[in-house]
C-alpha atoms as a PDB file:
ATOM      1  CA  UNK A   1     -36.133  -9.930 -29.535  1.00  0.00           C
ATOM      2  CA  UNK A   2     -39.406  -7.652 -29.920  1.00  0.00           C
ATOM      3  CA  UNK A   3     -41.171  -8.758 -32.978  1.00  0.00           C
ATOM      4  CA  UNK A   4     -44.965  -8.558 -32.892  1.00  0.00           C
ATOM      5  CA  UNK A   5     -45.170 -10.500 -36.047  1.00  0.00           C
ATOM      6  CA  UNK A   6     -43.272 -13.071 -38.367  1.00  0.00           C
ATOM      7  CA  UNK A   7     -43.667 -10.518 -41.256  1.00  0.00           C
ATOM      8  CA  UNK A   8     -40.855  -8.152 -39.040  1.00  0.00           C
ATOM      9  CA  UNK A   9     -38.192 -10.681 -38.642  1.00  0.00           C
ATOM     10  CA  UNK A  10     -35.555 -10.369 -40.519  1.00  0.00           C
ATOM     11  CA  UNK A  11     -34.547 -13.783 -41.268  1.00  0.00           C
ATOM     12  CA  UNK A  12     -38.498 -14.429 -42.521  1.00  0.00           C
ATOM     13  CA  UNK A  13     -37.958 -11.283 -44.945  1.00  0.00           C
ATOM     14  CA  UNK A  14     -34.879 -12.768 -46.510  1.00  0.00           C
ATOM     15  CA  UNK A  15     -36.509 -16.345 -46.933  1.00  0.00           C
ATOM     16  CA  UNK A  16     -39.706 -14.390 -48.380  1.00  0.00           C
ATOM     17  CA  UNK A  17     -36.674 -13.018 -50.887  1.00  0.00           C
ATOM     18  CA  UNK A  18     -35.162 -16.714 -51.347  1.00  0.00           C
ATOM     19  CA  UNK A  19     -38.217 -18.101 -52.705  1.00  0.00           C
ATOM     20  CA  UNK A  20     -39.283 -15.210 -54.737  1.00  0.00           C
ATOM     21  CA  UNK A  21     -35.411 -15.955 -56.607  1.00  0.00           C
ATOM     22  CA  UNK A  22     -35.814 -19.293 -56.483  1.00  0.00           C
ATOM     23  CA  UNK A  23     -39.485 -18.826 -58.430  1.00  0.00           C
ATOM     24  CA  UNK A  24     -37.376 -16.737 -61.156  1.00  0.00           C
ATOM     25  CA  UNK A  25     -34.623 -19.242 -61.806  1.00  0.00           C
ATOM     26  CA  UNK A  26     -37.475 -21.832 -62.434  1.00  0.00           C
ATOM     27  CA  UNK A  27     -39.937 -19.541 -64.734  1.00  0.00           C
ATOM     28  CA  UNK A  28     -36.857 -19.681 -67.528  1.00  0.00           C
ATOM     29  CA  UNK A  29     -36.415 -22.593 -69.964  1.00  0.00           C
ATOM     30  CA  UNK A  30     -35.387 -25.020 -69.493  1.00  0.00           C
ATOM     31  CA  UNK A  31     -36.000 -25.691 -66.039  1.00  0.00           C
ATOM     32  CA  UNK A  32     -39.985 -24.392 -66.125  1.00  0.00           C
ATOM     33  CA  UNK A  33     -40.643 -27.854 -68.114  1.00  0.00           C
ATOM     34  CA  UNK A  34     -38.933 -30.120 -65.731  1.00  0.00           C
ATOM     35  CA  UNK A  35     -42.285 -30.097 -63.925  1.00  0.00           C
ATOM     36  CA  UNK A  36     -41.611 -31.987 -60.822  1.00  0.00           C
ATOM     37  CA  UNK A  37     -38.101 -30.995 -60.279  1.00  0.00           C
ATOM     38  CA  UNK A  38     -39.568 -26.995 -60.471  1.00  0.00           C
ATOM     39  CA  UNK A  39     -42.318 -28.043 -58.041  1.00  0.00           C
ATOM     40  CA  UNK A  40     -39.910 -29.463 -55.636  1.00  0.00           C
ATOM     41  CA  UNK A  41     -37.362 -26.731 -55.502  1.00  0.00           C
ATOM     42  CA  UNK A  42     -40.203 -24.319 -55.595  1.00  0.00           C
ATOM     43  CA  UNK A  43     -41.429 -25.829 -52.203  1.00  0.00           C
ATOM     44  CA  UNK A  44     -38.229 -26.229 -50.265  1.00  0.00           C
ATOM     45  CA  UNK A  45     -37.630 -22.690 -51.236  1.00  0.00           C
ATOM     46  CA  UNK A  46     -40.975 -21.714 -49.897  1.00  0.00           C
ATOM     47  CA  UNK A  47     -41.032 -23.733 -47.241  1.00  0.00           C
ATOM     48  CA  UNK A  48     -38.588 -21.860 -45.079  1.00  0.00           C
ATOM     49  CA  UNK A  49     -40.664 -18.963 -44.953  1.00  0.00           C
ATOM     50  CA  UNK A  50     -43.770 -21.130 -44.422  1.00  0.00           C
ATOM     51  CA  UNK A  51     -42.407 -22.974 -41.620  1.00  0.00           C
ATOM     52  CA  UNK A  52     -40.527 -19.897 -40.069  1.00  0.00           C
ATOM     53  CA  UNK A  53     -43.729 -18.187 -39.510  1.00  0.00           C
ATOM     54  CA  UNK A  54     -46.101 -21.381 -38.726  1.00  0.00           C
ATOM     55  CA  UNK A  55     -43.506 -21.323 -35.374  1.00  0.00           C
ATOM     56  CA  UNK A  56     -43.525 -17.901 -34.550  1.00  0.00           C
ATOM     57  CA  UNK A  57     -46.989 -17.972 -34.729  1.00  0.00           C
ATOM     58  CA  UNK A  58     -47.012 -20.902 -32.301  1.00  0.00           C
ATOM     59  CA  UNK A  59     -46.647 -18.294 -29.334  1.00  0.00           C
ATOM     60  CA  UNK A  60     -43.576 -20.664 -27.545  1.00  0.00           C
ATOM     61  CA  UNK A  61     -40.307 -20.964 -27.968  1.00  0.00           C
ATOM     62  CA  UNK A  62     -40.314 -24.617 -27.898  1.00  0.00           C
ATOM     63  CA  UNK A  63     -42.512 -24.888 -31.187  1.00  0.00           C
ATOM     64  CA  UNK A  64     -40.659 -22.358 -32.483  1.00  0.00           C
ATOM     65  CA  UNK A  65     -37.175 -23.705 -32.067  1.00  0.00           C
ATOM     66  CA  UNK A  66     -39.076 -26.896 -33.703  1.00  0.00           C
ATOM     67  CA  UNK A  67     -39.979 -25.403 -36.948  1.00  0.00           C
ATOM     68  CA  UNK A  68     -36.801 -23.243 -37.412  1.00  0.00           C
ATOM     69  CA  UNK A  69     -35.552 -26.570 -37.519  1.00  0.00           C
ATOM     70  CA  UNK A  70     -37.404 -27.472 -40.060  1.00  0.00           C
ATOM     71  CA  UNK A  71     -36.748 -24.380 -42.003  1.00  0.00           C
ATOM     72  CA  UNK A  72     -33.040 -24.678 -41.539  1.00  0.00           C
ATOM     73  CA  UNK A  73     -33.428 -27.853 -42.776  1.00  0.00           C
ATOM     74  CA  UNK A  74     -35.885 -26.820 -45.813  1.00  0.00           C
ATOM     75  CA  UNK A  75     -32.517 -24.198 -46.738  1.00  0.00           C
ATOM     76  CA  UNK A  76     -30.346 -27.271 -46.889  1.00  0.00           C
ATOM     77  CA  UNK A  77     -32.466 -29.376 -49.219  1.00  0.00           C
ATOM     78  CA  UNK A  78     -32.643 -26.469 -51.071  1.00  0.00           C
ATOM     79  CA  UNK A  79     -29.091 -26.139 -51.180  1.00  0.00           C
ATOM     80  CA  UNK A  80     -28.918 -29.190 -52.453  1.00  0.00           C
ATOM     81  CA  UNK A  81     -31.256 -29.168 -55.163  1.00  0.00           C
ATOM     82  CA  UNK A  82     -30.303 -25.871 -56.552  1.00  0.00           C
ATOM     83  CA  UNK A  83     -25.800 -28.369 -56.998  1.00  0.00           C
ATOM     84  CA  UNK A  84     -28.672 -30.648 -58.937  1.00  0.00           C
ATOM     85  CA  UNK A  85     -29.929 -27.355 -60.819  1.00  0.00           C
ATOM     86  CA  UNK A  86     -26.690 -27.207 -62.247  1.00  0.00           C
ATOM     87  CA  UNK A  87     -25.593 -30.727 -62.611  1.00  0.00           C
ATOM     88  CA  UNK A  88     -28.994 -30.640 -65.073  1.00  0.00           C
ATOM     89  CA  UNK A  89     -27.934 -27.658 -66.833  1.00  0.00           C
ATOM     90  CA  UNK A  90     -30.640 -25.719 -65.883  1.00  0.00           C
ATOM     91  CA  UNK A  91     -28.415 -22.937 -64.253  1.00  0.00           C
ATOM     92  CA  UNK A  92     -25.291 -21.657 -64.733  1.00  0.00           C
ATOM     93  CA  UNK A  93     -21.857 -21.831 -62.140  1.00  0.00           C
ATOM     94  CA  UNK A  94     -22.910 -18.460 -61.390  1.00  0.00           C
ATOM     95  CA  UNK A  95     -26.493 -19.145 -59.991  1.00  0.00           C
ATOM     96  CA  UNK A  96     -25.191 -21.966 -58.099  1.00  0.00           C
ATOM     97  CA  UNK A  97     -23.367 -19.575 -56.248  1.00  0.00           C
ATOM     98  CA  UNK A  98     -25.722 -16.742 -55.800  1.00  0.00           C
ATOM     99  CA  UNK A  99     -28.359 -20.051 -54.437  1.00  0.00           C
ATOM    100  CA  UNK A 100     -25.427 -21.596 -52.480  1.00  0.00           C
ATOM    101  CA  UNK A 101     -24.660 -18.507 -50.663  1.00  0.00           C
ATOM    102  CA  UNK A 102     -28.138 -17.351 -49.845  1.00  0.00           C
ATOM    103  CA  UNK A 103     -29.098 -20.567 -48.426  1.00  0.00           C
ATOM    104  CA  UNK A 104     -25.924 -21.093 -46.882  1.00  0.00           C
ATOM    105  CA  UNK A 105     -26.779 -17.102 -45.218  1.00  0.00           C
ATOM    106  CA  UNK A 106     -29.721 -18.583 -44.451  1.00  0.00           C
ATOM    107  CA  UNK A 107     -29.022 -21.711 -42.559  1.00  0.00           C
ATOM    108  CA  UNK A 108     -26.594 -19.635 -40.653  1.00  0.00           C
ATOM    109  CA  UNK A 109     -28.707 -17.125 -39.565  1.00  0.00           C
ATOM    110  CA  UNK A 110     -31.605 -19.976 -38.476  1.00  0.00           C
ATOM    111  CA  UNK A 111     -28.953 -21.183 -36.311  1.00  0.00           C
ATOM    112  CA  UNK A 112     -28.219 -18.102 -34.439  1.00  0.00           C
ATOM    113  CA  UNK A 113     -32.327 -17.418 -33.873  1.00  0.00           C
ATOM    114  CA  UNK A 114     -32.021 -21.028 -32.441  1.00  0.00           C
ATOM    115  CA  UNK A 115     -29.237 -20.318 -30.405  1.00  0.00           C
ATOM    116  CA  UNK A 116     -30.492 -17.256 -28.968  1.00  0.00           C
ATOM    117  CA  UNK A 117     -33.826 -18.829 -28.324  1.00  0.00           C
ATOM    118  CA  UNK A 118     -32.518 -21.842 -26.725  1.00  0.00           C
ATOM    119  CA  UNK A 119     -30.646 -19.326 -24.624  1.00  0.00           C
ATOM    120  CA  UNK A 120     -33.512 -16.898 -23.794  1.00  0.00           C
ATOM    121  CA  UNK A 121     -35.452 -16.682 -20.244  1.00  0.00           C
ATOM    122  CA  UNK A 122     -38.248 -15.801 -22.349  1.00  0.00           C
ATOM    123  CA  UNK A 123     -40.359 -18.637 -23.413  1.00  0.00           C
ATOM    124  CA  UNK A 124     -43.040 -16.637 -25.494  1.00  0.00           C
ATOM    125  CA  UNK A 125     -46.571 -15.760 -24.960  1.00  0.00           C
ATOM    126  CA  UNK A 126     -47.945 -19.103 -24.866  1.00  0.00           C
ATOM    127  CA  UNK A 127     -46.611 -19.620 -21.672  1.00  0.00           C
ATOM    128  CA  UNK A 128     -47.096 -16.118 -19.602  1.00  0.00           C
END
């Protein structure tokens, strides 16, 4: 792996595309005047972009492994709100699915980047 910045990874890129969807969906009636339910889907959406970048630009492998953590976790709570988008009516069987696949994409591919950090000699610049 030879990224120079977050903005290049892939995985960031597709999260970056998540929560740009995710701010879509919740723009339309009548989920735009469920205020706090928008809000929180909105952030767990965001935050695994946020949180993917905050550790890369931690410089270690450690912290990063930490907050892709967090991000993969930030997919899954997104997962879940988006079965509770639908339980409310707010989106159709369809969306669930597009939602349910992109963060289940996602989760996936935060895995691997874990797994391949976990398993790399290289442990970032922090500690050169």
């Amino acid at each position: 792996m030879n990224y120079t910045s977050f903005e290049d990874l892939p995985i960031w890129q597709k999260s970056r595309e998540f929560a740009k969807r995710v701010f879509e969906i919740t723009s339309e009636e009548p989920f735009i005047k469920d205020f706090r339910f928008r809000d929180q889907i909105r952030a767990s959406a965001g935050s695994i972009s946020d949180n993917i970048a905050e550790g890369f630009e931690r410089s270690g492998n450690k912290e990063f492994v930490q907050f892709l953590y967090i991000a993969k976790g930030s997919s899954g709570e997104a997962r879940s709100q988006s079965y509770r988008a639908f339980d409310f009516h707010y989106i159709t069987q369809e969306t669930l699915e597009e939602l349910k696949h992109k963060t289940t994409e996602l989760s996936s591919e935060i895995a691997g980047l874990i797994k391949y950090l976990k398993n790399s000699d290289f442990k970032g610049a922090k500690y050169k």
